[in-house]
Protein backbone atom coordinates (compact mmCIF):
# COMPACT_ATOMS: atom_id res chain seq x y z
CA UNK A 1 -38.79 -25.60 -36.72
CA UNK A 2 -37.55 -25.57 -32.89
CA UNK A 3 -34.29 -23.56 -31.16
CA UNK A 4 -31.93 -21.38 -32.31
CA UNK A 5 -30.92 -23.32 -35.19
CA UNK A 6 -31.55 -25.31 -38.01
CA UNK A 7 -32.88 -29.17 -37.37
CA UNK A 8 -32.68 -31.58 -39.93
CA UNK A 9 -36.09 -31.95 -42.07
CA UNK A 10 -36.88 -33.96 -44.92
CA UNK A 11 -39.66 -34.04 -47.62
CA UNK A 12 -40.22 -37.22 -49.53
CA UNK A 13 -42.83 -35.37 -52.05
CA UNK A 14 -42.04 -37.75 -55.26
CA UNK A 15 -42.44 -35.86 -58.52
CA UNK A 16 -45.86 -37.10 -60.02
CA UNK A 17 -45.70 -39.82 -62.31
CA UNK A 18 -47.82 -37.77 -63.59
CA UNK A 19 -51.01 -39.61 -63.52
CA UNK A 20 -51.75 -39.85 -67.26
CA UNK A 21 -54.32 -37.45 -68.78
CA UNK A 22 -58.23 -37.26 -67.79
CA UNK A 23 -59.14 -34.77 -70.45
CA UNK A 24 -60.55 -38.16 -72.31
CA UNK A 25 -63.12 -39.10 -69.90
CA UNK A 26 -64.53 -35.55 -69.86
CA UNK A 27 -64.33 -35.46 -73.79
CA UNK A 28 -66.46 -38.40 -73.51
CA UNK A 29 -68.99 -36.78 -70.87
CA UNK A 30 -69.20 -34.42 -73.43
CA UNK A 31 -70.09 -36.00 -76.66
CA UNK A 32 -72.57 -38.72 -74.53
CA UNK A 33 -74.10 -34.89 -72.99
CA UNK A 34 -74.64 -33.87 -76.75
CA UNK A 35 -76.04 -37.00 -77.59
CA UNK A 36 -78.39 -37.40 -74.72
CA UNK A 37 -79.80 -33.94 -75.11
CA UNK A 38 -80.65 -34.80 -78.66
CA UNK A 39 -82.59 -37.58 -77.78
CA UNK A 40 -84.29 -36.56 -74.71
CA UNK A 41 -85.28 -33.50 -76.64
CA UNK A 42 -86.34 -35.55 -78.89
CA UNK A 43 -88.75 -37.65 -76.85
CA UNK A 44 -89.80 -34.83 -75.21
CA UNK A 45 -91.25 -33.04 -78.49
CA UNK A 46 -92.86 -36.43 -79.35
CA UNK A 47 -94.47 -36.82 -76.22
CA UNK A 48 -95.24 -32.98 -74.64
CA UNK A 49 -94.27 -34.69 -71.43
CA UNK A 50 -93.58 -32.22 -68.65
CA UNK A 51 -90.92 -35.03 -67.16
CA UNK A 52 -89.15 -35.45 -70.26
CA UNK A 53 -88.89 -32.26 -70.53
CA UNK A 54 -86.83 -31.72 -67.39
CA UNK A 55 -84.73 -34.79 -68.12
CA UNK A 56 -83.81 -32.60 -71.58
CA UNK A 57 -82.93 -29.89 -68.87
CA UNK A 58 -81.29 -31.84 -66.77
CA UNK A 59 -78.62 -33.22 -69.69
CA UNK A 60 -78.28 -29.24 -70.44
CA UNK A 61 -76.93 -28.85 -67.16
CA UNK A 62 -74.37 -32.28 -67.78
CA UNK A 63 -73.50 -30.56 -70.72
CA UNK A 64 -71.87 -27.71 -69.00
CA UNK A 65 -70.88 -29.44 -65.95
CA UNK A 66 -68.66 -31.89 -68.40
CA UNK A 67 -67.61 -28.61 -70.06
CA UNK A 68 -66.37 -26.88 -66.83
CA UNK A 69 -64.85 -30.47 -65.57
CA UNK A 70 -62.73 -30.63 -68.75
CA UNK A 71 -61.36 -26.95 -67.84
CA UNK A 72 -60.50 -27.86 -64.54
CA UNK A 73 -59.05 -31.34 -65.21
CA UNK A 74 -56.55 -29.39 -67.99
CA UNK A 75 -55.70 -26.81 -64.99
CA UNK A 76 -55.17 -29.80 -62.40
CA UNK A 77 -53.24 -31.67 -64.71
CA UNK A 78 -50.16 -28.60 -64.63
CA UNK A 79 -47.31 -29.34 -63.45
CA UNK A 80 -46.35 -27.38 -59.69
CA UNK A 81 -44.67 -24.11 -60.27
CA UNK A 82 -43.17 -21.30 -58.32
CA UNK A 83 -46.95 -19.28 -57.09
CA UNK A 84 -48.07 -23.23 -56.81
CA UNK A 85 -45.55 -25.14 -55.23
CA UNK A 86 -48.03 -28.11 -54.59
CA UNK A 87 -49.51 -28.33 -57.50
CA UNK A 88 -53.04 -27.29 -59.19
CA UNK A 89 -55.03 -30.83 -57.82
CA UNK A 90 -57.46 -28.43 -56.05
CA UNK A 91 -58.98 -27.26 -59.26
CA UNK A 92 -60.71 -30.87 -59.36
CA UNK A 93 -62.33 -29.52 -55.91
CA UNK A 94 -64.34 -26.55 -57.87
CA UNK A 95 -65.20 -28.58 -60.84
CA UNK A 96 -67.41 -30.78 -58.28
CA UNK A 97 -68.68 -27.56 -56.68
CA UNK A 98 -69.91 -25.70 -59.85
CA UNK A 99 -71.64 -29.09 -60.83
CA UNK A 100 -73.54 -29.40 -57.67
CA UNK A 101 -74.39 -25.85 -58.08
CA UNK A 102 -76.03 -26.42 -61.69
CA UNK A 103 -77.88 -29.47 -60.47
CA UNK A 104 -79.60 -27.61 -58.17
CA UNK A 105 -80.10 -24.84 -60.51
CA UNK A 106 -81.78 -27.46 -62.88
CA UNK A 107 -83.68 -28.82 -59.85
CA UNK A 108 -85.37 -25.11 -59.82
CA UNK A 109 -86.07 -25.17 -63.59
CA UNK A 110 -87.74 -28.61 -63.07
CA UNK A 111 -89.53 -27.59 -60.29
CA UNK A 112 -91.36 -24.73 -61.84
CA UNK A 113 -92.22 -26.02 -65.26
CA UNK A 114 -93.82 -29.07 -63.25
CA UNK A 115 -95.69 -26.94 -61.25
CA UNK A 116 -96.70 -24.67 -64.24
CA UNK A 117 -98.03 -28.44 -65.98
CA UNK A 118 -99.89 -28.67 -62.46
CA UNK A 119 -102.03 -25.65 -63.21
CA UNK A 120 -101.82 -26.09 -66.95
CA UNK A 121 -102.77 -29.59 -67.78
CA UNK A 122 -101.42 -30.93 -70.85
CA UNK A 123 -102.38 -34.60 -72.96
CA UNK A 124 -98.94 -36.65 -73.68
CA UNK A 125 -98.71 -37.94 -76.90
CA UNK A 126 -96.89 -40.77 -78.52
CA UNK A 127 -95.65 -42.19 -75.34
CA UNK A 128 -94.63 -45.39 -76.57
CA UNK A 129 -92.11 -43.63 -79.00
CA UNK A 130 -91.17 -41.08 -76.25
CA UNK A 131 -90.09 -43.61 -74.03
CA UNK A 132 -88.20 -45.82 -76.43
CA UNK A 133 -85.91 -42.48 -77.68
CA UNK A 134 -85.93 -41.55 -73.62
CA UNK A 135 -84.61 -45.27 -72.69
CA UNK A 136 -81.84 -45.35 -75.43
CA UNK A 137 -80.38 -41.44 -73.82
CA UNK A 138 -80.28 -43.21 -70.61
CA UNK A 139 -78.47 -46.13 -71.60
CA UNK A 140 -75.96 -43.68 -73.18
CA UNK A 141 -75.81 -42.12 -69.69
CA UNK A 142 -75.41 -45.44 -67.80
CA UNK A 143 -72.35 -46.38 -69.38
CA UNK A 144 -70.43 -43.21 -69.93
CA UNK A 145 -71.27 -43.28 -66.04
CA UNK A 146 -69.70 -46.67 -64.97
CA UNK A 147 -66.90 -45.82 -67.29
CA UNK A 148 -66.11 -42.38 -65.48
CA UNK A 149 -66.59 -44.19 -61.89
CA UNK A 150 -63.57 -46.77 -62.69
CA UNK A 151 -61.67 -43.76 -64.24
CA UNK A 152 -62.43 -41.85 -60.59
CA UNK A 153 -61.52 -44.91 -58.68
CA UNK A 154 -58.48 -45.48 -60.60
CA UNK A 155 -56.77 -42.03 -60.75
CA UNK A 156 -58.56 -40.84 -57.59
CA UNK A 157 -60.24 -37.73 -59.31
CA UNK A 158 -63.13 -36.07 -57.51
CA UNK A 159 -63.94 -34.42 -60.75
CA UNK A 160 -64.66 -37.28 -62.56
CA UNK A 161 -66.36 -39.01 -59.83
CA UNK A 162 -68.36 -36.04 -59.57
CA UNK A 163 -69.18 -36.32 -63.48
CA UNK A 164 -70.35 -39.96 -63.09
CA UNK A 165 -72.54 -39.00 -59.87
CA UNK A 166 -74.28 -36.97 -62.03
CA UNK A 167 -75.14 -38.73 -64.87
CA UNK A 168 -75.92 -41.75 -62.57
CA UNK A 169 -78.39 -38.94 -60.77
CA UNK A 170 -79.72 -38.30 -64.45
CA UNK A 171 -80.46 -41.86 -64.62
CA UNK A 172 -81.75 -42.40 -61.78
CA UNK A 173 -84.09 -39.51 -62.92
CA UNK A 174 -84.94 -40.72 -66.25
CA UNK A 175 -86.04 -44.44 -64.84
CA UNK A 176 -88.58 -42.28 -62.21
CA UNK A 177 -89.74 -40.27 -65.43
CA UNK A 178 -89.97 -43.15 -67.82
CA UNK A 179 -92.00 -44.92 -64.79
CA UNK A 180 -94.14 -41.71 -64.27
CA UNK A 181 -95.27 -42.03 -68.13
CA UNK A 182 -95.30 -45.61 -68.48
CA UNK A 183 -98.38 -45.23 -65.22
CA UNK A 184 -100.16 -42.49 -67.10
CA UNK A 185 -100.26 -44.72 -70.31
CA UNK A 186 -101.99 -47.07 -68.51
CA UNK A 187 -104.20 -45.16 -65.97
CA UNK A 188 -104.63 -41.79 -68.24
CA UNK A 189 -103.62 -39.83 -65.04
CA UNK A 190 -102.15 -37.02 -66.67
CA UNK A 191 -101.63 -35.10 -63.15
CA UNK A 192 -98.77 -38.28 -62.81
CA UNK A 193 -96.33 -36.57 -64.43
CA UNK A 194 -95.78 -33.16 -63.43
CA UNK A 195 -95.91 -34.88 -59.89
CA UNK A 196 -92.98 -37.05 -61.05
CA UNK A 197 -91.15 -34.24 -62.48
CA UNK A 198 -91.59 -32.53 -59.23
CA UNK A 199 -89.89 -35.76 -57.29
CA UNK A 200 -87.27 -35.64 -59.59
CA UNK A 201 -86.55 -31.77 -58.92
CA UNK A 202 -85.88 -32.83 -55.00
CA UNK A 203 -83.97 -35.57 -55.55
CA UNK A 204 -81.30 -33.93 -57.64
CA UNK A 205 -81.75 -31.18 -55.40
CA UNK A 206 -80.45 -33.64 -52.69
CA UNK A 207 -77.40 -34.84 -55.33
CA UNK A 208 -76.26 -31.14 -56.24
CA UNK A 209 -75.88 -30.65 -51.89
CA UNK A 210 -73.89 -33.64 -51.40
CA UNK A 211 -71.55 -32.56 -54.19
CA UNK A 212 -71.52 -28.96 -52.88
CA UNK A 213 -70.83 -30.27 -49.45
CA UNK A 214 -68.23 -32.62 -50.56
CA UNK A 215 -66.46 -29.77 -52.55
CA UNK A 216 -66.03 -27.74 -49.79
CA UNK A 217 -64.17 -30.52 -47.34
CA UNK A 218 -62.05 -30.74 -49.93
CA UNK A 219 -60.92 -26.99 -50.32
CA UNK A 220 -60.96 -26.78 -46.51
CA UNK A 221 -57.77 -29.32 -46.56
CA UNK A 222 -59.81 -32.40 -45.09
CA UNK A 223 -57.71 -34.99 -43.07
CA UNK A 224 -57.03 -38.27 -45.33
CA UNK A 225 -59.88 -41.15 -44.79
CA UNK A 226 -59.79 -42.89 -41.57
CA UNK A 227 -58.32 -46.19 -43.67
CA UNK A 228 -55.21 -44.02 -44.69
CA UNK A 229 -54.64 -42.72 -41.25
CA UNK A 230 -54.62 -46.10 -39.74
CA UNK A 231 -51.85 -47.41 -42.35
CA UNK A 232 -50.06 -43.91 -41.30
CA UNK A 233 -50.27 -44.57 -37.82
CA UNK A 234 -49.20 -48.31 -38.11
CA UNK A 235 -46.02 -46.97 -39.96
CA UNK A 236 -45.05 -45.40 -36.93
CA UNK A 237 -45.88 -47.76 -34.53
CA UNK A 238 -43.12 -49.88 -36.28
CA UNK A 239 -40.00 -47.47 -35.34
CA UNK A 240 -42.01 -45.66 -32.00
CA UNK A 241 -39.92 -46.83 -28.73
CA UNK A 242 -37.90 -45.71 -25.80
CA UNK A 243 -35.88 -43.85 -28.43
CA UNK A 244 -38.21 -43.08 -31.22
CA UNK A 245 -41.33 -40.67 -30.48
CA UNK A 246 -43.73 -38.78 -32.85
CA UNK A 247 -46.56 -35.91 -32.45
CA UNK A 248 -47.75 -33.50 -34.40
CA UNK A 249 -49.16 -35.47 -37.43
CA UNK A 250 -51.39 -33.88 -39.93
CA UNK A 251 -52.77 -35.23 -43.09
CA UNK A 252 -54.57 -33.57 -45.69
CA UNK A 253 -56.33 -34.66 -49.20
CA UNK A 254 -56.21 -32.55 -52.09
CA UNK A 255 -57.72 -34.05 -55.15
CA UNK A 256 -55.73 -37.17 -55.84
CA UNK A 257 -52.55 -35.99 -53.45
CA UNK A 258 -51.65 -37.15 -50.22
CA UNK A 259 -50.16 -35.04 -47.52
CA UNK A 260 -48.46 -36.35 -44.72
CA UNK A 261 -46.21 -34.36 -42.13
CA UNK A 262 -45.08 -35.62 -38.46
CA UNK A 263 -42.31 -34.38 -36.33
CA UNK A 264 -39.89 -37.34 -35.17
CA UNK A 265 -37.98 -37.16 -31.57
CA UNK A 266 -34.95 -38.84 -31.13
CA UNK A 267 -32.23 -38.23 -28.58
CA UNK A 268 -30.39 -35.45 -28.87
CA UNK A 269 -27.20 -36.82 -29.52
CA UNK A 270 -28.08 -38.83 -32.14
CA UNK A 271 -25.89 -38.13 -35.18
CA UNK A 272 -27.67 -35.93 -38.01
CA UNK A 273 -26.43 -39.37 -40.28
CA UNK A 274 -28.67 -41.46 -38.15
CA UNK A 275 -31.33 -39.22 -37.27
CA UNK A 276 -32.01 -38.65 -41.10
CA UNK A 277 -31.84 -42.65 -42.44
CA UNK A 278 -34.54 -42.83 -39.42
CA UNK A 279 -36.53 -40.16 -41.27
CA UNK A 280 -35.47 -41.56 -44.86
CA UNK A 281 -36.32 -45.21 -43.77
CA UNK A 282 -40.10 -43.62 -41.99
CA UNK A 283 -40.80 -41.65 -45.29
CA UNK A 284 -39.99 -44.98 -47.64
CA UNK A 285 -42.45 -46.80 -45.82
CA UNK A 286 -45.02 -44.24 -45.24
CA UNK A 287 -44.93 -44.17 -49.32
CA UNK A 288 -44.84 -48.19 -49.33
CA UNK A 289 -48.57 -47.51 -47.02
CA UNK A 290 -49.69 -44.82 -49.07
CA UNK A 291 -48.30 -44.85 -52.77
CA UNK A 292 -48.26 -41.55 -54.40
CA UNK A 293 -48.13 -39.93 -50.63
CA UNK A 294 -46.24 -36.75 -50.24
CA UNK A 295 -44.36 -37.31 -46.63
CA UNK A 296 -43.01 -34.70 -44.66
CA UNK A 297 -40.49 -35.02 -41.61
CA UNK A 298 -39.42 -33.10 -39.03
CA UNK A 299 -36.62 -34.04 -36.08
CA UNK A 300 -36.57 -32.87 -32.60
CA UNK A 301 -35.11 -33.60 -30.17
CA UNK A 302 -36.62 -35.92 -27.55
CA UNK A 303 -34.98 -34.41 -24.37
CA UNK A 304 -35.39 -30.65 -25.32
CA UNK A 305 -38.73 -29.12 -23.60
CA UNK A 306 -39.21 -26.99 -26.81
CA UNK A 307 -39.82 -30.00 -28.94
CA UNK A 308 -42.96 -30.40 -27.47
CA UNK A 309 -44.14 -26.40 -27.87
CA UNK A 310 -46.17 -27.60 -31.59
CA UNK A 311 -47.19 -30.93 -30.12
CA UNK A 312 -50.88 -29.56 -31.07
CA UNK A 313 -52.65 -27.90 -34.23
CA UNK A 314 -54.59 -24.57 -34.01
CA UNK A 315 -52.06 -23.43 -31.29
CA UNK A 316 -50.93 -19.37 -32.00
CA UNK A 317 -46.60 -18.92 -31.90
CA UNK A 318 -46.02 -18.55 -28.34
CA UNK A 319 -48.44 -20.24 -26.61
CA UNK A 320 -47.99 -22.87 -23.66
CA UNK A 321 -47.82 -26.14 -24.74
CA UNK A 322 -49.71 -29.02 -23.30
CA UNK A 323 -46.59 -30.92 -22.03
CA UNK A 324 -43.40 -29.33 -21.36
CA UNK A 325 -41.51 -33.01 -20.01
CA UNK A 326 -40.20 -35.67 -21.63
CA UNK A 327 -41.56 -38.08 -19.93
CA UNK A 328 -45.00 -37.21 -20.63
CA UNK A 329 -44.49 -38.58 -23.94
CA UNK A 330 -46.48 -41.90 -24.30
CA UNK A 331 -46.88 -44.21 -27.24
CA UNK A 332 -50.18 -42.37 -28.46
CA UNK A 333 -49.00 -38.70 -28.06
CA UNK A 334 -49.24 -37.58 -31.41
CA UNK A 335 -52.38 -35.80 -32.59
CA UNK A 336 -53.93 -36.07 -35.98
């Protein structure tokens, strides 16, 4: 806030409708985890197979990943309070990191019992029930998957989409270890399928990272996608003229909120009446753009040289200001 005194602000942060429950969709990670594990285990007991074997190990690690998502979905679903005043949506954010973490922790596991297979061959056994038990797990996976990616889409939740990337990355794996053992039933190259299980190890090695990455963005207050900044920016093109200026615009995503804040000049003798229905009638429509968003407003005032002082982000209190005149205001100085 600029000068001695107070200018008007306004926050049009709309309670949430609270976006119904996701506790199901992890429940139901959960029980297809159990399930899978079963089977897989299974297979891999008929069959002795090195690959199945880390596919059993890999729906261990979904097991606990669904666990941990189901924790952090309860904690993002409370409502703000006084130590959180925006919320607990950021808990989704860590429920994607600790899964990427255990992928890659199963991607180790994999990777040395392959390479123990490698020096210790082993015959596979009973591949043709092995594979049928293995097939059935993945099916399980592939549709607790797609149903998890329209719950993700739906209620923007990086938790769940985070879930379904997973057990998509599980099938993914299985199909490359069914392959694998389908090729040494028919060429009796047993040295197929710890090479397999190795391929698999670096793939969801490559999965786990992206999550990780991904994760991180998220807890270090990433700016919204490039779509939602464009409908942002088009909002304000609508009011910007002679009279009507705007800088200092920052967005942010956390989880499935929207942050929006931008500081509105107008001339200083504008009535605080009119100056507010300006920032009343920008915030409606920013939330028309964005539904859900949580808009923020600020007014200066367009002729005072101090309005200009946070024009920037990153700046420290006191330091110069790129523009100190008016004038130098154009119809793209606002920064992002």
């Amino acid at each position: 806030m600029n000068g001695p005194g107070p200018t008007p602000a306004t926050a049009r942060a709309p309670a949430p409708q609270g976006r119904p429950s996701l506790a199901r969709f992890a429940w139901l990670s959960i029980a297809a985890a159990i399930v899978t594990i079963g089977l897989k285990t299974a297979a891999w007991l008929l069959t002795g197979s090195v690959g199945l074997l880390s596919d059993a190990a890999e729906s261990v690690v979904n097991l606990v990943a669904a666990v941990t998502t189901l924790g952090m979905l309860t904690v993002a679903a409370r409502p703000p309070d006084e130590e959180h005043a925006y919320g607990h949506d950021k808990a989704e954010y860590f429920a994607s990191g600790v899964e990427g973490g255990l992928i890659m922790v199963a991607a180790v596991a994999i990777a040395i019992s392959a390479v123990n297979r490698l020096l210790h061959p082993a015959p596979i056994e009973q591949i043709g029930l092995g594979l049928l038990v293995s097939t059935a797990a993945s099916l399980v996976n592939l549709g607790v998957a797609l149903v998890l990616f329209r719950a993700a889409r739906r209620y923007t939740s990086i938790a769940l989409e985070a879930d379904a990337h997973h057990l998509m990355t599980d099938v993914w794996t299985s199909v490359g270890v069914l392959a694998g053992i389908g090729v040494v039933a028919l060429t009796g190259w047993g040295t197929l399928d710890p090479i397999v299980a190795i391929a698999v190890a670096v793939n969801i090695t490559w999965a786990g990272g992206k999550l990780v990455q991904r994760s991180a963005h998220g807890l270090l207050d990433s700016a919204l996608p490039a779509d939602d900044r464009a409908a942002v920016q088009r909002v304000l093109e609508r009011h910007r003229g002679p009279e009507v200026q705007f800088h200092a615009l920052r967005t942010r995503q956390a989880a499935s909120r929207r942050f929006v804040s931008v500081h509105v000049l107008v001339p200083g003798a504008w009535t605080v009446a009119r100056g507010h229905a300006l920032l009343e009638q920008v915030e409606r429509e920013l939330g028309e753009a964005l539904p859900g968003v949580h808009a923020f407003t600020h007014l200066e005032a367009l002729e005072d040289p101090s309005s200009y002082a946070d024009e920037g982000i990153g700046r420290t209190p006191g330091q110069a200001a790129r523009t100190t005149t008016p004038v130098a205001v154009s119809a793209n100085t606002y920064s992002e």
